[in-house]
N, C-alpha and C. Protein backbone atom coordinates (compact mmCIF):
# COMPACT_ATOMS: atom_id res chain seq x y z
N UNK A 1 31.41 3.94 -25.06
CA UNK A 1 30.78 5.21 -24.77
C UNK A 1 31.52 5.84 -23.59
N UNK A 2 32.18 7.02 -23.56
CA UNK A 2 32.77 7.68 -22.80
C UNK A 2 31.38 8.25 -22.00
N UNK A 3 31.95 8.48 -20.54
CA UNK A 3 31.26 9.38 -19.06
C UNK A 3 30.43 10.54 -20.24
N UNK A 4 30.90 11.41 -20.79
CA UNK A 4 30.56 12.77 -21.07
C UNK A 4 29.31 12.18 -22.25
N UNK A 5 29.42 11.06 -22.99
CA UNK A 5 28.25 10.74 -24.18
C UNK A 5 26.79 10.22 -23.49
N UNK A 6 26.96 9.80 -22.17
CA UNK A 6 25.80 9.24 -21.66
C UNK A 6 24.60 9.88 -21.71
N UNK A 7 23.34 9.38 -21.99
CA UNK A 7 22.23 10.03 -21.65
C UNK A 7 22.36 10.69 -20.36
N UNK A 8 21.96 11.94 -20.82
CA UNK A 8 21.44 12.54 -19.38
C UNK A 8 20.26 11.84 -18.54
N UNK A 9 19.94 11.74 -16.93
CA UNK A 9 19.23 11.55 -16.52
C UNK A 9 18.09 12.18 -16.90
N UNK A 10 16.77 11.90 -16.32
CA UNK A 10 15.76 12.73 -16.99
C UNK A 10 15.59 13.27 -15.77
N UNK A 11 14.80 14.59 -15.35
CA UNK A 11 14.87 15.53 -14.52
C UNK A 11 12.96 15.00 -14.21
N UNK A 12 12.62 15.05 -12.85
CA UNK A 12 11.29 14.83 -12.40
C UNK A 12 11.16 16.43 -11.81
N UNK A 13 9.54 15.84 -11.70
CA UNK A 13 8.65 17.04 -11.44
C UNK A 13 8.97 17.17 -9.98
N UNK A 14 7.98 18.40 -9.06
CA UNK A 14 8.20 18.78 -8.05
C UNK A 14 9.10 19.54 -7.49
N UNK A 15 8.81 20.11 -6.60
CA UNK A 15 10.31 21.05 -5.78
C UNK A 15 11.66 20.28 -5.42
N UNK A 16 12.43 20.82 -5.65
CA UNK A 16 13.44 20.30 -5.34
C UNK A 16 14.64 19.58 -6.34
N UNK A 17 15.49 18.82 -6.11
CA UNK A 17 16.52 18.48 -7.56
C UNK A 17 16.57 16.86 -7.15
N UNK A 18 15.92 16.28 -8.00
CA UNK A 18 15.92 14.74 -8.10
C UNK A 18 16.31 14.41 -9.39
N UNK A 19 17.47 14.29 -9.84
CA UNK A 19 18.18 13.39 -10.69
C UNK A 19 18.85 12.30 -10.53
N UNK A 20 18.09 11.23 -10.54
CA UNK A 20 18.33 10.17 -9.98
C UNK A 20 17.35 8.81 -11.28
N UNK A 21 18.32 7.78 -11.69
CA UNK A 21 17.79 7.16 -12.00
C UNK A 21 16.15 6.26 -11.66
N UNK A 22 16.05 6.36 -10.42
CA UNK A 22 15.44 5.65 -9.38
C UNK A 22 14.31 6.51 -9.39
N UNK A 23 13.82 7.86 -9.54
CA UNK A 23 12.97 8.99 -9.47
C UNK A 23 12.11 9.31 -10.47
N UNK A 24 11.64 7.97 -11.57
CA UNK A 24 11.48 8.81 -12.77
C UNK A 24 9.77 8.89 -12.70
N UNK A 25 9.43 8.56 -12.08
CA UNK A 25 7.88 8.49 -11.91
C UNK A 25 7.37 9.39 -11.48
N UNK A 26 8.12 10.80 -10.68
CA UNK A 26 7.12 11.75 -9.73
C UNK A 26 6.06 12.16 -10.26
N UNK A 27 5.14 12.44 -9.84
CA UNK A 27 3.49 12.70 -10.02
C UNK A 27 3.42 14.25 -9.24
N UNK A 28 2.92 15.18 -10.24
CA UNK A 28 2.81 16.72 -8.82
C UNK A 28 1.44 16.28 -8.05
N UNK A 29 0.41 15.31 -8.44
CA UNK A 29 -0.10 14.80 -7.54
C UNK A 29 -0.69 13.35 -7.52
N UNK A 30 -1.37 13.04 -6.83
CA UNK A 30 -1.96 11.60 -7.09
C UNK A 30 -3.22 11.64 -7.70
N UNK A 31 -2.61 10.32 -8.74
CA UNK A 31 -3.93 10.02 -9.84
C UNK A 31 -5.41 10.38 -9.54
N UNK A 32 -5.97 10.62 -10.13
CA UNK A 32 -7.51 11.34 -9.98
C UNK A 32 -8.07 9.76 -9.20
N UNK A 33 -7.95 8.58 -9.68
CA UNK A 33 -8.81 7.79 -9.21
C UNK A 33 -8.51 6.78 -8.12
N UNK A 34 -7.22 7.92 -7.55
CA UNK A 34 -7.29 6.63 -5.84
C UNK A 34 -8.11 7.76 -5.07
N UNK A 35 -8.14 9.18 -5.39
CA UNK A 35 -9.18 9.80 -4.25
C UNK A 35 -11.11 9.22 -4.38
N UNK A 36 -10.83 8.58 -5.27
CA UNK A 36 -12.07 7.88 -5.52
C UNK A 36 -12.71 6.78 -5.74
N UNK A 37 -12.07 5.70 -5.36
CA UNK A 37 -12.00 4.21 -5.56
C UNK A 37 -11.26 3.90 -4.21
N UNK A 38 -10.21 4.28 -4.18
CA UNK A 38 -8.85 3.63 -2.66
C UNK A 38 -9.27 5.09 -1.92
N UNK A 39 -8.67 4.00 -0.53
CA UNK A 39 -9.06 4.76 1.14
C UNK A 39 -7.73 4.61 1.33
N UNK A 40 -7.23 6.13 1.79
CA UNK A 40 -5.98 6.41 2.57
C UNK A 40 -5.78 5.45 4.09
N UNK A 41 -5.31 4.27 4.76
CA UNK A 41 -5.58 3.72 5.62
C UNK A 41 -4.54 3.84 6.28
N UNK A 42 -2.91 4.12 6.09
CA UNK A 42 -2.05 4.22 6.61
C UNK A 42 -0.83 5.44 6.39
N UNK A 43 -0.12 6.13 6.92
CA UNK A 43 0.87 6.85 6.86
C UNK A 43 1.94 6.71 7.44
N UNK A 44 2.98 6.37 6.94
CA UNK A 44 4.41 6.17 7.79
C UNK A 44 5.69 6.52 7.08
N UNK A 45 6.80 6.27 8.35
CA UNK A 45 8.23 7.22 8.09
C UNK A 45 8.99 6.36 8.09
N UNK A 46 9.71 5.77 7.54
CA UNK A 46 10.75 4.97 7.73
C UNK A 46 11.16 5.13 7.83
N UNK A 47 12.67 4.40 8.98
CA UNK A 47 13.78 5.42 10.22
C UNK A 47 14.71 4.62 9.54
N UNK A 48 15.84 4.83 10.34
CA UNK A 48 17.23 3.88 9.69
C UNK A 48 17.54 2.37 10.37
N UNK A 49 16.40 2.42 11.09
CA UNK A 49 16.40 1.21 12.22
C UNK A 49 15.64 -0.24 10.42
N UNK A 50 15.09 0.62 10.07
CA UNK A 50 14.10 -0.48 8.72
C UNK A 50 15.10 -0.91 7.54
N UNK A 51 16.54 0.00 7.95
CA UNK A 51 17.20 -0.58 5.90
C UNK A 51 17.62 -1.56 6.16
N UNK A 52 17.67 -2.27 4.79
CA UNK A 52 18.41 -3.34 4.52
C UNK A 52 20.06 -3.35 4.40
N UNK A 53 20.81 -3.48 3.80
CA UNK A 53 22.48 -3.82 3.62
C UNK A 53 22.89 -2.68 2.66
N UNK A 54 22.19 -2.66 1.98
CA UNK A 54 21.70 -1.75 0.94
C UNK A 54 21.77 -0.18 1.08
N UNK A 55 21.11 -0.18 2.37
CA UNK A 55 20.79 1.19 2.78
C UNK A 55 19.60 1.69 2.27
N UNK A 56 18.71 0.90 1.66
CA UNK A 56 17.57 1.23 1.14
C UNK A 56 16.44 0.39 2.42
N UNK A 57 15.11 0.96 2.70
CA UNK A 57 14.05 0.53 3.36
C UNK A 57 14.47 -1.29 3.10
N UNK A 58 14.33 -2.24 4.01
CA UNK A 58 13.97 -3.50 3.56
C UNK A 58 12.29 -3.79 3.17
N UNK A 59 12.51 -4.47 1.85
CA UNK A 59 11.22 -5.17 1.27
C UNK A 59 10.23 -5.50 2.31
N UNK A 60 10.83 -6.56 3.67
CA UNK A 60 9.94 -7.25 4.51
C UNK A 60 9.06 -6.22 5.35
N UNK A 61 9.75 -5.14 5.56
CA UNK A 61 8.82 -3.84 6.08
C UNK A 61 8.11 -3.42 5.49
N UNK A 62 8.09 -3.31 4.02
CA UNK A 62 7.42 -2.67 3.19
C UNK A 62 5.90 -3.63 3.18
N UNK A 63 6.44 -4.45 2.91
CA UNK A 63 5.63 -5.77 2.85
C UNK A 63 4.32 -5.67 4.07
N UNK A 64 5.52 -5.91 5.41
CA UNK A 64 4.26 -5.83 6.39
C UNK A 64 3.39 -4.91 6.67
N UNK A 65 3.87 -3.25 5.96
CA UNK A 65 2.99 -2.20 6.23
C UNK A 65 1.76 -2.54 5.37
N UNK A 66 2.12 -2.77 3.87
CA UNK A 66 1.30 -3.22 3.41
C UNK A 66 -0.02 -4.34 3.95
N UNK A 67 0.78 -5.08 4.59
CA UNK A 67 -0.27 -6.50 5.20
C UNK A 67 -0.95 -5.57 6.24
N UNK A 68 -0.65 -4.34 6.93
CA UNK A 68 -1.41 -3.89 7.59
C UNK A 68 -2.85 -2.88 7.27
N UNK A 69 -2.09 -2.29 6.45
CA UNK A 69 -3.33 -1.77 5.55
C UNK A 69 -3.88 -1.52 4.78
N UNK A 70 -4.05 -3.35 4.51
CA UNK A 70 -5.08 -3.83 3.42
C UNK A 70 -5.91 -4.59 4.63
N UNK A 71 -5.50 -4.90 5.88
CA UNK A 71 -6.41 -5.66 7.18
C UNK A 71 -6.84 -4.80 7.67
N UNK A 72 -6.61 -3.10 7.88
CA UNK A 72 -7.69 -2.26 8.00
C UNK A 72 -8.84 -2.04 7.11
N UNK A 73 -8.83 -2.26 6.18
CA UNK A 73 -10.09 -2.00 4.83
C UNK A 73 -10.66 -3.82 5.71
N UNK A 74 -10.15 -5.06 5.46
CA UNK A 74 -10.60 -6.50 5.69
C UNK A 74 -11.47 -6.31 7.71
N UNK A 75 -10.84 -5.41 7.91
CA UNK A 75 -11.45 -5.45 9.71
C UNK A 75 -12.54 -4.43 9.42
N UNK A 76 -12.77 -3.77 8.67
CA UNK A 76 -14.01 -2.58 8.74
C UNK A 76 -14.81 -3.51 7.72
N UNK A 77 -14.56 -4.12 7.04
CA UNK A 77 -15.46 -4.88 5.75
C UNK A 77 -15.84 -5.92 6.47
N UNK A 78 -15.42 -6.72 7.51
CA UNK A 78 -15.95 -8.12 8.08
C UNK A 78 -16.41 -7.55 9.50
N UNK A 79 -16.23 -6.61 10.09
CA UNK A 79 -16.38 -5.82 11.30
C UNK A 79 -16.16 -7.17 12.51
N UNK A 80 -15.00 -7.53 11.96
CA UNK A 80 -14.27 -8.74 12.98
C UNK A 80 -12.97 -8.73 12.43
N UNK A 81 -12.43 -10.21 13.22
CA UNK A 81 -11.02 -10.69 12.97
C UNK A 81 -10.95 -10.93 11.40
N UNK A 82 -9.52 -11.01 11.00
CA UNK A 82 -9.34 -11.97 9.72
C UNK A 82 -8.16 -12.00 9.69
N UNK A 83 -7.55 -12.69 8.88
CA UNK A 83 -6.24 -13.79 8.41
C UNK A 83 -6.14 -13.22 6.97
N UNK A 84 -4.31 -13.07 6.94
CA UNK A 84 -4.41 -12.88 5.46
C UNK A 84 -4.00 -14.40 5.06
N UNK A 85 -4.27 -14.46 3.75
CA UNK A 85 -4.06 -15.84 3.39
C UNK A 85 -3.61 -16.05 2.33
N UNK A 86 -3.17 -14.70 1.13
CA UNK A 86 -2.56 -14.86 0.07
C UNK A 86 -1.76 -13.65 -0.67
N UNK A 87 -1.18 -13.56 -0.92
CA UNK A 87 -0.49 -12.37 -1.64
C UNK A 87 -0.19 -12.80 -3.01
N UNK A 88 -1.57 -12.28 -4.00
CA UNK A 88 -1.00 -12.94 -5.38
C UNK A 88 0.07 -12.00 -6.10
N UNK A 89 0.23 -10.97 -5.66
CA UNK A 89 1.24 -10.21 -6.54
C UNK A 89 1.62 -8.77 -5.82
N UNK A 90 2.97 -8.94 -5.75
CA UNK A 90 3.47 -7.58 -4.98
C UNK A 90 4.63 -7.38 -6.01
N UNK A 91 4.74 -6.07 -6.28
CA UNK A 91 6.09 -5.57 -7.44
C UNK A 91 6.75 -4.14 -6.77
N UNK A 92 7.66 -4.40 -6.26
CA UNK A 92 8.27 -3.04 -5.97
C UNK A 92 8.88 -2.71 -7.02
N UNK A 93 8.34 -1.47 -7.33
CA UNK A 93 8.49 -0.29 -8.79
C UNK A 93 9.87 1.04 -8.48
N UNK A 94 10.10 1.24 -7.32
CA UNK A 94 11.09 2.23 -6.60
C UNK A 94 11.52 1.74 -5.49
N UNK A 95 12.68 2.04 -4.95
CA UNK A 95 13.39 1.86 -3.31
C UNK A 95 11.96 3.06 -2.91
N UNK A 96 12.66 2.14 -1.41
CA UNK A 96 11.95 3.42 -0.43
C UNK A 96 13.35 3.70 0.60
N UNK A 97 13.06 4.91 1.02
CA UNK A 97 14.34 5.70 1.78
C UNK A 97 14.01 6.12 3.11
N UNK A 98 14.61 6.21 3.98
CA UNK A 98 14.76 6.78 4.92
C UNK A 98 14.22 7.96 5.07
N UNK A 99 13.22 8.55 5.64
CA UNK A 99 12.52 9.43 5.73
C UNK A 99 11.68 10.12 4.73
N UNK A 100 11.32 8.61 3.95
CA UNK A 100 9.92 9.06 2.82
C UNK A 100 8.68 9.23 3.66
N UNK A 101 7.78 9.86 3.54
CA UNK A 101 6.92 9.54 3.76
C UNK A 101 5.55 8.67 2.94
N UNK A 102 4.92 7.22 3.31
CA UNK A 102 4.30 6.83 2.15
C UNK A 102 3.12 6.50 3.07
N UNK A 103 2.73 6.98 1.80
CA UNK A 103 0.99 6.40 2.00
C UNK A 103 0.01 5.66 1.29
N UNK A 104 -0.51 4.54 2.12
CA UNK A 104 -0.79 3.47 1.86
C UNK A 104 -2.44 3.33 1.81
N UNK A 105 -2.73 2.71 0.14
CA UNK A 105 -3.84 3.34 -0.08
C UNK A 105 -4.67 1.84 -0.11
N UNK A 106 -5.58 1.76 0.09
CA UNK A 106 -6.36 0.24 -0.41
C UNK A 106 -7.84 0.31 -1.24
N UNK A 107 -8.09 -0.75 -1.73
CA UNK A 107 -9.35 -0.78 -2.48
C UNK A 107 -9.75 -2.28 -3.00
N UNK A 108 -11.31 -2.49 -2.89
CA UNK A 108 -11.78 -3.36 -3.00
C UNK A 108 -11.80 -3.82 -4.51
N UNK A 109 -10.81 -5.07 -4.55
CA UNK A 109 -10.87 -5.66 -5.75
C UNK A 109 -12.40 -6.49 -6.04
N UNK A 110 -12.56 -7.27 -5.19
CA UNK A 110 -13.51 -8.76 -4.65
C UNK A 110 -14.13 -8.81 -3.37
N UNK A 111 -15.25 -9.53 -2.99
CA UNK A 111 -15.72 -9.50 -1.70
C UNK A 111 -16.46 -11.17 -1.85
N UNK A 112 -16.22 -11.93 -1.81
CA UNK A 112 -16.80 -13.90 -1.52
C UNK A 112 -17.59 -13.51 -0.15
N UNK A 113 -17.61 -15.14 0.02
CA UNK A 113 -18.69 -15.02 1.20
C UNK A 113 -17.79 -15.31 2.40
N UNK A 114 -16.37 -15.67 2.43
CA UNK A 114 -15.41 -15.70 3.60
C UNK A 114 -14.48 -14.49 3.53
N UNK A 115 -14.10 -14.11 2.11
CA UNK A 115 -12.82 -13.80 1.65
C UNK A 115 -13.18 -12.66 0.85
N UNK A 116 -11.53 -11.61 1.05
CA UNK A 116 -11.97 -10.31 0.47
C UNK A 116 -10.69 -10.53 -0.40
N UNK A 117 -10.41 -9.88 -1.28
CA UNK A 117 -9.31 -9.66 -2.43
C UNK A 117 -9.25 -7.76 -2.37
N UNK A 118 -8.25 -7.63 -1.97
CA UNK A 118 -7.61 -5.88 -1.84
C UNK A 118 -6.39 -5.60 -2.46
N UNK A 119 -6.73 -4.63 -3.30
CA UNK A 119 -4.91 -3.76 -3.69
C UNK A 119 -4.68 -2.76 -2.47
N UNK A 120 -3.65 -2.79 -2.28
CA UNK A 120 -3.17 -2.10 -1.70
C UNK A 120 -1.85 -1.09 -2.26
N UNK A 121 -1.92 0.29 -2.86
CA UNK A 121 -0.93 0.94 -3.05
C UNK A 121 -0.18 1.74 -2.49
N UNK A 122 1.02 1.73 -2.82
CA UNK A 122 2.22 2.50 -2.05
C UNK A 122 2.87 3.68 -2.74
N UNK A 123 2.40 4.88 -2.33
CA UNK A 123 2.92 6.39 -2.77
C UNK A 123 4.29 6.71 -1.86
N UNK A 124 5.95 7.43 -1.82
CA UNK A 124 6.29 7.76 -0.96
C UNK A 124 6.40 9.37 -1.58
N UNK A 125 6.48 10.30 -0.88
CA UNK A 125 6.99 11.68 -1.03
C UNK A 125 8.05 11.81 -0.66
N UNK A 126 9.01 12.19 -1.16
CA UNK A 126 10.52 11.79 -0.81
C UNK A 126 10.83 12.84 0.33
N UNK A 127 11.61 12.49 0.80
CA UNK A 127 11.58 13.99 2.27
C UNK A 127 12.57 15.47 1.30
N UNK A 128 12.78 15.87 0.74
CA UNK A 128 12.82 16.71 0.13
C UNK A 128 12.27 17.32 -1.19
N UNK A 129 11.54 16.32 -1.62
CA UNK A 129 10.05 16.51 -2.18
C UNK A 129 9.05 16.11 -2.02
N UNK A 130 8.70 16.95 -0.67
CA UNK A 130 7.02 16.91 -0.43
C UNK A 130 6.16 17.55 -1.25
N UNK A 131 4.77 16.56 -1.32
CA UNK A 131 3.89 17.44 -2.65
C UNK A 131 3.92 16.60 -3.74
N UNK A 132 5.26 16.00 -3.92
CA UNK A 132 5.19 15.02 -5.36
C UNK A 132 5.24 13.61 -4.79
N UNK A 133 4.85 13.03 -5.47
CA UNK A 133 4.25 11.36 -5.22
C UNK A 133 4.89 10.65 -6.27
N UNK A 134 5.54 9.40 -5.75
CA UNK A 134 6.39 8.58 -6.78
C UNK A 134 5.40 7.12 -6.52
N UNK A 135 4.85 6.45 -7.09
CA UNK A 135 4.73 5.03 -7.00
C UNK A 135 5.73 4.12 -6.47
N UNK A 136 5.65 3.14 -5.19
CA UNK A 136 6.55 2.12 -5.20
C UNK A 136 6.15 0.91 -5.39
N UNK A 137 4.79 0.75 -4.86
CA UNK A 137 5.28 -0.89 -4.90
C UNK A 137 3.61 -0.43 -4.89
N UNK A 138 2.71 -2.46 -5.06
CA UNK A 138 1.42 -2.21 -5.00
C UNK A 138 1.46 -3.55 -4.46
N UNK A 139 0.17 -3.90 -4.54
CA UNK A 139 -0.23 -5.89 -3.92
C UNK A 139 -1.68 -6.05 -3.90
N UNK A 140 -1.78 -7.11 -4.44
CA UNK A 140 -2.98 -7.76 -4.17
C UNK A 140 -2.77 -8.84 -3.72
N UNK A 141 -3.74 -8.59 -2.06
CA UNK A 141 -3.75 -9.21 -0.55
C UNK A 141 -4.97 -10.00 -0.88
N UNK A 142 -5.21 -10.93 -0.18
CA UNK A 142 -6.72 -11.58 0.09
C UNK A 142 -6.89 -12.22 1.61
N UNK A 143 -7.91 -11.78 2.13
CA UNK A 143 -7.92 -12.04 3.78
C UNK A 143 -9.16 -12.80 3.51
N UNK A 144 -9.33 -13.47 4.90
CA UNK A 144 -10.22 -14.19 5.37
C UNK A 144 -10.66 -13.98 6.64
N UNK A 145 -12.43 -13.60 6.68
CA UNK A 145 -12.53 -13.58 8.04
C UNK A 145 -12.63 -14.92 8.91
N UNK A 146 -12.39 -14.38 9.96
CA UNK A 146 -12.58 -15.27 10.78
C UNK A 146 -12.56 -15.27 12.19
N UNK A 147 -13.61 -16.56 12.85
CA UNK A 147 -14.22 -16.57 14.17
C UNK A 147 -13.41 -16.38 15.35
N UNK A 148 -14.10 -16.94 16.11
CA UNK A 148 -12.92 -16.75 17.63
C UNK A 148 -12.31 -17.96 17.83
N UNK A 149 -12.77 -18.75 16.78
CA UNK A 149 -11.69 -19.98 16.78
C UNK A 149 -10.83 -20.71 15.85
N UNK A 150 -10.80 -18.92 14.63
CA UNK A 150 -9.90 -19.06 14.10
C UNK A 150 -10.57 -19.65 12.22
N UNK A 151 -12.16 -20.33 12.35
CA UNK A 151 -12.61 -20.54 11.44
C UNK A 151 -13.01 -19.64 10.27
N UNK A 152 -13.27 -19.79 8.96
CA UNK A 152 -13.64 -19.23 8.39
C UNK A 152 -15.08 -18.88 8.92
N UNK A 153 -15.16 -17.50 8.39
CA UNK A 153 -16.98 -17.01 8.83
C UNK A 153 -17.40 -16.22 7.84
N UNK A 154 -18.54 -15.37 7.58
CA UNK A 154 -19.05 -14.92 6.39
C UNK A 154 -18.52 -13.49 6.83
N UNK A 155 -18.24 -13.03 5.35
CA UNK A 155 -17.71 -12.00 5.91
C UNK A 155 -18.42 -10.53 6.49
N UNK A 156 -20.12 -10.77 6.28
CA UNK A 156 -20.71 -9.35 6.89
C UNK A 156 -21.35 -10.56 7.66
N UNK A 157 -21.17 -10.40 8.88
CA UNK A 157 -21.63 -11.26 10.06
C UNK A 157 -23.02 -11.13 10.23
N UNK A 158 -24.06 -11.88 10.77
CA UNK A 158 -25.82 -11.49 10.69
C UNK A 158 -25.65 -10.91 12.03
N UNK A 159 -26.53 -9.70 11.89
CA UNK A 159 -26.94 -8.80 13.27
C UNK A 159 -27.63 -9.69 13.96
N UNK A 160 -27.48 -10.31 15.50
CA UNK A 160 -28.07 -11.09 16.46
C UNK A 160 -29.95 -10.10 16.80
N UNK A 161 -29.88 -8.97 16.48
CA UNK A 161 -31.31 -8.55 17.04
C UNK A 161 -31.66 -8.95 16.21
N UNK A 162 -31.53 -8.60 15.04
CA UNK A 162 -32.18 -8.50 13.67
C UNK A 162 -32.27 -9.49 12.78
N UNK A 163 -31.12 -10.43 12.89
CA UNK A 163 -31.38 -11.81 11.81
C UNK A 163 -30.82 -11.50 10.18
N UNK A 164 -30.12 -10.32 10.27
CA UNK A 164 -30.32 -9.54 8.79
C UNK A 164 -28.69 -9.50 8.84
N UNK A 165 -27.88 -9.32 7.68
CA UNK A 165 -26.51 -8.74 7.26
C UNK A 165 -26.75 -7.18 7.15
N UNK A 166 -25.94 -6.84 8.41
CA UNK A 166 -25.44 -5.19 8.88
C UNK A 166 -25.31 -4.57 7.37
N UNK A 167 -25.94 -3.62 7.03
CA UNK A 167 -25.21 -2.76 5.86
C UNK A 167 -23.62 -2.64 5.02
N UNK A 168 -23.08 -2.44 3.98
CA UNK A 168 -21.84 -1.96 4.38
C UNK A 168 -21.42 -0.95 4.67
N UNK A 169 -19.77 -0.70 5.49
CA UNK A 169 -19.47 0.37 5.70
C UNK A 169 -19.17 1.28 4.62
């Protein structure tokens, strides 16, 4: 197959010119059901200080933003400390770039009596298409609360006046 017979790239939605193998997912917005199920918990920029060899974001950053906010949803749900303690499945679906902006969505898979089970998803808006939303990566985290000495504890703690488990948030 000669250069000139190749499939054309496919052209994505949003402002701007993204023809790029890597782009094929843009969304002009986000799915109807993370504004209603998942909590926006984090927003960030990734600088050039985060790529890998590659020149693309490194995974392990991606990773830890993630571990961060899926432990904001686990610190408002146990209204204490907790430990993550498992990552059954993380799939990065797109690179992330240098001055995407992504936002990091979470939602309650599970809730036990120590342990919470959370997805956590990853939208970036590419910095020259803001407005459109590409999927990168997702995870399901599972934390554990825990005491001041590090033990497992229940995860809606009993109110000391009251004797009762605090509402949820």
């Amino acid at each position: 197959m000669t250069p000139s017979e190749k499939t054309p790239l496919p052209t994505v939605h949003g402002p701007g010119s993204h023809n790029t193998a890597n782009d094929r997912n843009f969304l002009d917005r986000l799915p109807d059901e993370i504004g209603k199920t998942h909590e926006l918990v984090l927003k960030v920029v990734p600088m050039p200080a985060d790529c890998n060899a590659n020149g693309d974001i490194f995974g392990g950053w991606v990773m830890s933003h993630v571990d961060m906010a899926g432990a904001i949803t686990a610190f408002k749900l146990s209204r204490g400390r907790t430990a993550t303690v498992a990552v059954k499945e993380f799939i990065f679906k797109q690179p992330v770039r240098v001055g995407d902006i992504l936002s990091f969505y979470s939602s309650i898979l599970h809730i036990g009596n120590t342990s919470m089970t959370l997805k956590v998803e990853v939208y970036a808006e590419r910095f020259d298409a803001q407005g459109s939303y590409l999927k990168v990566t997702d995870a399901t985290v599972t934390y554990v609360a825990i005491d001041q000495n590090g033990r497992p504890r229940p995860v809606r703690p009993q109110s000391a006046a009251e004797g009762t488990t605090p509402p949820q948030a």
